[in-house]
Protein backbone atom coordinates (compact mmCIF):
# COMPACT_ATOMS: atom_id res chain seq x y z
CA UNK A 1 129.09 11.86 -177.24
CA UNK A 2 128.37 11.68 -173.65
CA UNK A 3 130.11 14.11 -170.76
CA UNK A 4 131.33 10.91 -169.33
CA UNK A 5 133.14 9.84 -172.56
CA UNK A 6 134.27 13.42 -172.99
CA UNK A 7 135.77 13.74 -169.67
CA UNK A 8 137.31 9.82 -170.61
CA UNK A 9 138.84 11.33 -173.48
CA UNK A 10 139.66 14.77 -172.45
CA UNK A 11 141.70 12.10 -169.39
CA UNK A 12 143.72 10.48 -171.65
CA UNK A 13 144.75 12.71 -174.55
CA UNK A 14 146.27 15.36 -171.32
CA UNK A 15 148.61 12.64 -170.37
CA UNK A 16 149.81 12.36 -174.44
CA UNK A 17 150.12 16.75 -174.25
CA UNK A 18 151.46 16.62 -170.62
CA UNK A 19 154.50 13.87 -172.14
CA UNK A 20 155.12 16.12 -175.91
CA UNK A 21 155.44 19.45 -173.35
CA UNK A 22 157.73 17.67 -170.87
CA UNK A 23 159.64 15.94 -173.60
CA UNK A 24 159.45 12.98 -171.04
CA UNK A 25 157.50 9.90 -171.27
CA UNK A 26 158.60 8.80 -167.51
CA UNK A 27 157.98 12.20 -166.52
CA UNK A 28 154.40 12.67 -167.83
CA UNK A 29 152.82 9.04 -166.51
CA UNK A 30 154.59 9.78 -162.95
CA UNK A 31 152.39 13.05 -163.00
CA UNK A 32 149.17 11.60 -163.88
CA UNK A 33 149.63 8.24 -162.76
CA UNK A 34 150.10 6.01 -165.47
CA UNK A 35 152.38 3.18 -166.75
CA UNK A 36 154.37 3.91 -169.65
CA UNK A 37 152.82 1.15 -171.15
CA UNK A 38 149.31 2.45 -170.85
CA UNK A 39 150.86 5.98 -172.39
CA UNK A 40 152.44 3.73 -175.39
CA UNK A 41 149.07 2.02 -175.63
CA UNK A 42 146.76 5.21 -176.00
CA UNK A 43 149.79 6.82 -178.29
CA UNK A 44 149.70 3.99 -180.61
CA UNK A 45 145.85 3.78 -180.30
CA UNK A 46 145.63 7.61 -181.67
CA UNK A 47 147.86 7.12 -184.41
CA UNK A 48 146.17 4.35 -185.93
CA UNK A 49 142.06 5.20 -185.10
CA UNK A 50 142.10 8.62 -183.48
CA UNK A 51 141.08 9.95 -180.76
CA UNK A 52 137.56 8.80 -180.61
CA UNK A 53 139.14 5.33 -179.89
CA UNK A 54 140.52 6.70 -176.58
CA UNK A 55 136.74 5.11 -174.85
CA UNK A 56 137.47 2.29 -172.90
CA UNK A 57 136.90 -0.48 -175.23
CA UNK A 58 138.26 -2.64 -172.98
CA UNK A 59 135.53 -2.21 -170.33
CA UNK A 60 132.84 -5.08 -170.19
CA UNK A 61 129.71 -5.01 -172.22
CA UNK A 62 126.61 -5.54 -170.56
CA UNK A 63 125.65 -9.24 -171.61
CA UNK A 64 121.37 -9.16 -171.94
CA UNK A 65 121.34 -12.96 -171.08
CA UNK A 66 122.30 -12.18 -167.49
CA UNK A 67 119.64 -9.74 -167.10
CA UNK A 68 115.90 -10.88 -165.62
CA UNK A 69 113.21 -11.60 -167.51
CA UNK A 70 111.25 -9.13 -168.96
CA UNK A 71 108.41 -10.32 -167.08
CA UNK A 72 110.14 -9.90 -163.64
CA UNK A 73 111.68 -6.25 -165.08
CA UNK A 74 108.07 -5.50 -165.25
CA UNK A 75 107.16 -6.64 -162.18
CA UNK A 76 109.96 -5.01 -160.30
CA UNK A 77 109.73 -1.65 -161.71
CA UNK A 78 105.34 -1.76 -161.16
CA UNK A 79 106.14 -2.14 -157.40
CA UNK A 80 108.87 0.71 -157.42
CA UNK A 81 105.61 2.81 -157.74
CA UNK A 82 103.78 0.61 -155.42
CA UNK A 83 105.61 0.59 -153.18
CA UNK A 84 108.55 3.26 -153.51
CA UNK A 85 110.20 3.18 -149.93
CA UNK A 86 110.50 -0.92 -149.57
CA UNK A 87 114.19 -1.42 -150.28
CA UNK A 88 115.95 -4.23 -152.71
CA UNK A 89 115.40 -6.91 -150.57
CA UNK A 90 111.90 -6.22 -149.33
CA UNK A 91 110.83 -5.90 -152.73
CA UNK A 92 112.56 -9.17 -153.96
CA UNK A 93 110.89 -10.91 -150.61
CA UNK A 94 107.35 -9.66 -151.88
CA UNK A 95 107.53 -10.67 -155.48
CA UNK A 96 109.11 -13.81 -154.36
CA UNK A 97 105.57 -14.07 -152.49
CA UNK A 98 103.84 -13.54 -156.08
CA UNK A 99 105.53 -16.00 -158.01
CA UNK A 100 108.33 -13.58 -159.29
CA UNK A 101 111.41 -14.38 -158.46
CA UNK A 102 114.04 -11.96 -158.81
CA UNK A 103 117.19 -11.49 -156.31
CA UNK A 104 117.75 -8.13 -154.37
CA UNK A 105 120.97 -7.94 -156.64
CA UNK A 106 118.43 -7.84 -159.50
CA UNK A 107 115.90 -5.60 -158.14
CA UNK A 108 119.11 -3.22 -157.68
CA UNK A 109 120.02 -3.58 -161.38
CA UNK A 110 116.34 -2.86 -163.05
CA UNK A 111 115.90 0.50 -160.84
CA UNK A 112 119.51 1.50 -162.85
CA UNK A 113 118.40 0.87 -165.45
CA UNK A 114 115.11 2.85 -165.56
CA UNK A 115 116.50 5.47 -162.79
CA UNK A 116 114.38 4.29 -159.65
CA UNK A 117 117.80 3.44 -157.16
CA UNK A 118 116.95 6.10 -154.92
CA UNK A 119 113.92 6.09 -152.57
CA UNK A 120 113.38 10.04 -154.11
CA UNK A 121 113.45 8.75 -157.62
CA UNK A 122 110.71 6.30 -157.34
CA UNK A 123 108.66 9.01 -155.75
CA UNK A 124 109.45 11.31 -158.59
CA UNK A 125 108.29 8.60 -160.63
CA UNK A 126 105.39 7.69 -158.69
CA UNK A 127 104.42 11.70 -158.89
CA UNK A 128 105.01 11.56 -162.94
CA UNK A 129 102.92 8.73 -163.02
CA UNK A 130 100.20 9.84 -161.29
CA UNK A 131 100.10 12.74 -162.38
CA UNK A 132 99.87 11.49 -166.30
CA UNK A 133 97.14 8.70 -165.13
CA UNK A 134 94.96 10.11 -162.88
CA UNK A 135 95.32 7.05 -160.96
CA UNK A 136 94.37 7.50 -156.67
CA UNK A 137 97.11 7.04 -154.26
CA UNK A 138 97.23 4.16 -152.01
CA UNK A 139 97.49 5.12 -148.41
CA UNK A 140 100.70 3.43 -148.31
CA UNK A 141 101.83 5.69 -151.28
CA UNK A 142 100.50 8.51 -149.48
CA UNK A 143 102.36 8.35 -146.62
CA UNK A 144 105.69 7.68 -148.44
CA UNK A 145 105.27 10.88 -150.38
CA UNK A 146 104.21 12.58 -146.49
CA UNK A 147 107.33 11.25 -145.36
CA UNK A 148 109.78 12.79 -147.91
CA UNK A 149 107.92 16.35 -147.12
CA UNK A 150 108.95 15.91 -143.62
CA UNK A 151 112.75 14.23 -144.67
CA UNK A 152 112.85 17.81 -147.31
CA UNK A 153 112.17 20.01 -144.06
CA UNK A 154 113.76 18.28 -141.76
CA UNK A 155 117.08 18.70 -144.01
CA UNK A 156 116.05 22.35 -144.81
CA UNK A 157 114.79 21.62 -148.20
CA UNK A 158 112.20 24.45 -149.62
CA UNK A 159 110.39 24.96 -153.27
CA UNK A 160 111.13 28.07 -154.80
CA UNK A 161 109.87 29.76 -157.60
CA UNK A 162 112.30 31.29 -159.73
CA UNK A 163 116.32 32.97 -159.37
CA UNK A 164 115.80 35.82 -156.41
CA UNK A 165 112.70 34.17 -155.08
CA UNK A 166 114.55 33.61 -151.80
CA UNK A 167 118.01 33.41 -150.97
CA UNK A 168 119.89 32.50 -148.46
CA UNK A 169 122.81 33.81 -145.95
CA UNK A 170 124.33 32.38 -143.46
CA UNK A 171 128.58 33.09 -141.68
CA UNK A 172 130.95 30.50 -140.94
CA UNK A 173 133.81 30.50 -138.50
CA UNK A 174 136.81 29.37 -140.91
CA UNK A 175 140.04 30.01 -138.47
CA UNK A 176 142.42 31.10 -137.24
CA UNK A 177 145.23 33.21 -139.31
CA UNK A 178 148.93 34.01 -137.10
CA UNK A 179 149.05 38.32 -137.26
CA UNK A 180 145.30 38.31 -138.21
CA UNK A 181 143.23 36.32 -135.54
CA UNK A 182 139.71 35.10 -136.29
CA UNK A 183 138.87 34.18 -139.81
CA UNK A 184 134.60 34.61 -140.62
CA UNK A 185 133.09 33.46 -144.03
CA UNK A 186 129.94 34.93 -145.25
CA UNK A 187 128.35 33.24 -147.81
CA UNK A 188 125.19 33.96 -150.09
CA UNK A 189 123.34 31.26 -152.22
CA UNK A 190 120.66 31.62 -154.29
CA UNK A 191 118.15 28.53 -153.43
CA UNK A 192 116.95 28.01 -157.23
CA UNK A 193 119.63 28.68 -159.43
CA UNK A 194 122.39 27.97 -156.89
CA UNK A 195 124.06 30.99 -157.44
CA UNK A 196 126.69 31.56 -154.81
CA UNK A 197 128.92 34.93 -153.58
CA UNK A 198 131.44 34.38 -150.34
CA UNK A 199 133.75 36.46 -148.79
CA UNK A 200 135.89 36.42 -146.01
CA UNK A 201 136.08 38.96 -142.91
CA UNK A 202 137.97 39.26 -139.89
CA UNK A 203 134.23 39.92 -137.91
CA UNK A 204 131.25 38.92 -137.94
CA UNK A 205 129.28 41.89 -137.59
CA UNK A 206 125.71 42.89 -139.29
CA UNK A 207 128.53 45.19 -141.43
CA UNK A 208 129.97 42.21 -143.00
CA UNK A 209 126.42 40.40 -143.56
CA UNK A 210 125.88 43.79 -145.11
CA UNK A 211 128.96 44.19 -146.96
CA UNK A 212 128.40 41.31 -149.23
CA UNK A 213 124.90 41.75 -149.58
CA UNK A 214 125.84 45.42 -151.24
CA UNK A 215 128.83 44.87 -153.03
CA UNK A 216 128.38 41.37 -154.26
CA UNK A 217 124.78 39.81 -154.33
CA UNK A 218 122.72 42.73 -155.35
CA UNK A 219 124.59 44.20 -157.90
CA UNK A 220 124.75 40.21 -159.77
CA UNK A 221 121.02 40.37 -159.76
CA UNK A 222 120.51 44.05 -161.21
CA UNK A 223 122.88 43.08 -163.81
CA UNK A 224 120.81 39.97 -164.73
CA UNK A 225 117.64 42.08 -164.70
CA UNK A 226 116.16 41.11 -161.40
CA UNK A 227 115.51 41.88 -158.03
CA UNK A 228 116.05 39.86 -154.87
CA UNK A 229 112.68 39.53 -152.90
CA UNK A 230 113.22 37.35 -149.84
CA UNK A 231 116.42 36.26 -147.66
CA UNK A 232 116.32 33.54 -144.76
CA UNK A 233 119.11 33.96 -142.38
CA UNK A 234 119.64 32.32 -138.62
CA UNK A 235 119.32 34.05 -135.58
CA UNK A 236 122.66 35.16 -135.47
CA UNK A 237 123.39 38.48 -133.55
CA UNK A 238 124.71 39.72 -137.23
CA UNK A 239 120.94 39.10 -138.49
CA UNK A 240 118.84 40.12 -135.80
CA UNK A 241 121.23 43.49 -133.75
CA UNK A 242 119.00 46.68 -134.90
CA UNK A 243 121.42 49.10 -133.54
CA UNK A 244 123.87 50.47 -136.52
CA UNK A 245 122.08 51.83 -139.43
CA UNK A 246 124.63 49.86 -141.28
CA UNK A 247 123.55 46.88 -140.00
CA UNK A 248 122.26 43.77 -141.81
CA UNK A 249 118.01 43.80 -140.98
CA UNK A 250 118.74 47.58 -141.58
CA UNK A 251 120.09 46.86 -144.83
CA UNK A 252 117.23 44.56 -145.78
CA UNK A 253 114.35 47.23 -144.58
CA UNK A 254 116.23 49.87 -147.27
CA UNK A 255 116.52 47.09 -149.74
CA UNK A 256 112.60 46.22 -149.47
CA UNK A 257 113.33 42.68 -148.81
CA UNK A 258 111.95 40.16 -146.47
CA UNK A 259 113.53 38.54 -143.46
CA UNK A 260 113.27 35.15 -142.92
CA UNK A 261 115.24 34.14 -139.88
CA UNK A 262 115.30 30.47 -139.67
């Protein structure tokens, strides 16, 4: 079973708990926004075929009939790798130009169904492909892979090797608090795994960019059985100030890590 009919079921059968621990029917479907006839429906549902028949089986089947031909499916999801960054309805204006004709509606539904609706899809694709053929890139396939390097950079995407390759740290102004003033976030996220740590100060001071570095991050990774190697930081004054021996580049020179301010 699938996470999405999981999380369908898991849905449905709370509203049936939330009613027999409220004792109220009215009660429950107010909560979680149902109609008491949808509650009677999935009660009765569960009584007679279980759980398992809490899937909608009410939602419409895909009917193959209204689907292109396979010919044209072919067609369509060939040029995806041809041509990966022409959108739905430059693609249906080219094949209409070979003799296949397929609408940009259509185009959209074959890259669903073989995972090509994103421009970073078909290039993951294209790479796969490639990279199992042998096949030479066009120089129009070229420069669509060239331009999602520059779109990953550009949006502060980098490769990474493994957990504690590089991570990354970075404050954030949060608010204000009445009786406490300033609120500052600091935040710590692994860039492979995604492994985060926050915490919030009342400064932002190379202390507190040191604070969770000590108490949080670095402790997570010794307990996993690794090391950090690398951070990247801005060029905040908490990063770069050299004056307290507590301070955060400090605290990376004693840590043998390397600074990479962004």
């Amino acid at each position: 079973m699938s996470s999405v009919q999981q999380n369908i079921i898991k849905h449905k059968v709370g509203l049936l708990n939330l009613a027999a621990v409220l004792g109220n029917v009215s009660r429950a479907c107010k909560v979680m926004g149902f109609s008491r006839d949808t509650f009677y429906r999935y009660q009765a549902a569960v009584e007679t075929g279980g759980v398992e028949v809490l899937i909608d089986a009410n939602r419409r089947k895909p009917n193959p009939k209204n689907r292109v031909e396979e010919i044209a499916e072919s067609a369509v999801t060939a040029f995806a790798l041809e041509q990966p960054a022409f959108g739905q309805l430059r693609v249906s204006n080219e094949l209409r130009k070979r003799g296949i004709f397929v609408s940009p509606s259509g185009v959209r539904s074959v890259w669903l169904r073989h995972n090509l609706e994103s421009f970073k899809k078909r290039l993951s694709a294209l790479e796969s492909h490639v990279a199992q053929t042998g096949e030479v890139l066009t120089e129009m396939q070229v420069q669509a892979l060239e331009r999602k390097q520059e779109d990953d950079a550009a949006h502060g995407e980098i490769e990474t090797a493994h957990p504690g390759y590089l991570g990354s740290q970075d404050t954030f102004y949060v608010g204000t608090i009445k009786g406490v003033g300033r609120i500052y976030q600091q935040t710590f996220v692994d860039t492979y795994s995604k492994w985060a740590a926050a915490r919030l100060y009342t400064t932002k001071t190379p202390i507190t960019a040191a604070d969770l570095l000590n108490d949080k991050v670095l402790p997570f990774f010794a307990e996993q059985g690794m090391g950090l190697i690398r951070i990247l930081t801005d060029r905040g004054t908490e990063s770069i100030r050299w004056r307290s021996a507590a301070g955060f580049t400090c605290q990376l020179k004693n840590c043998r890590l390397t600074w990479m301010p962004g």
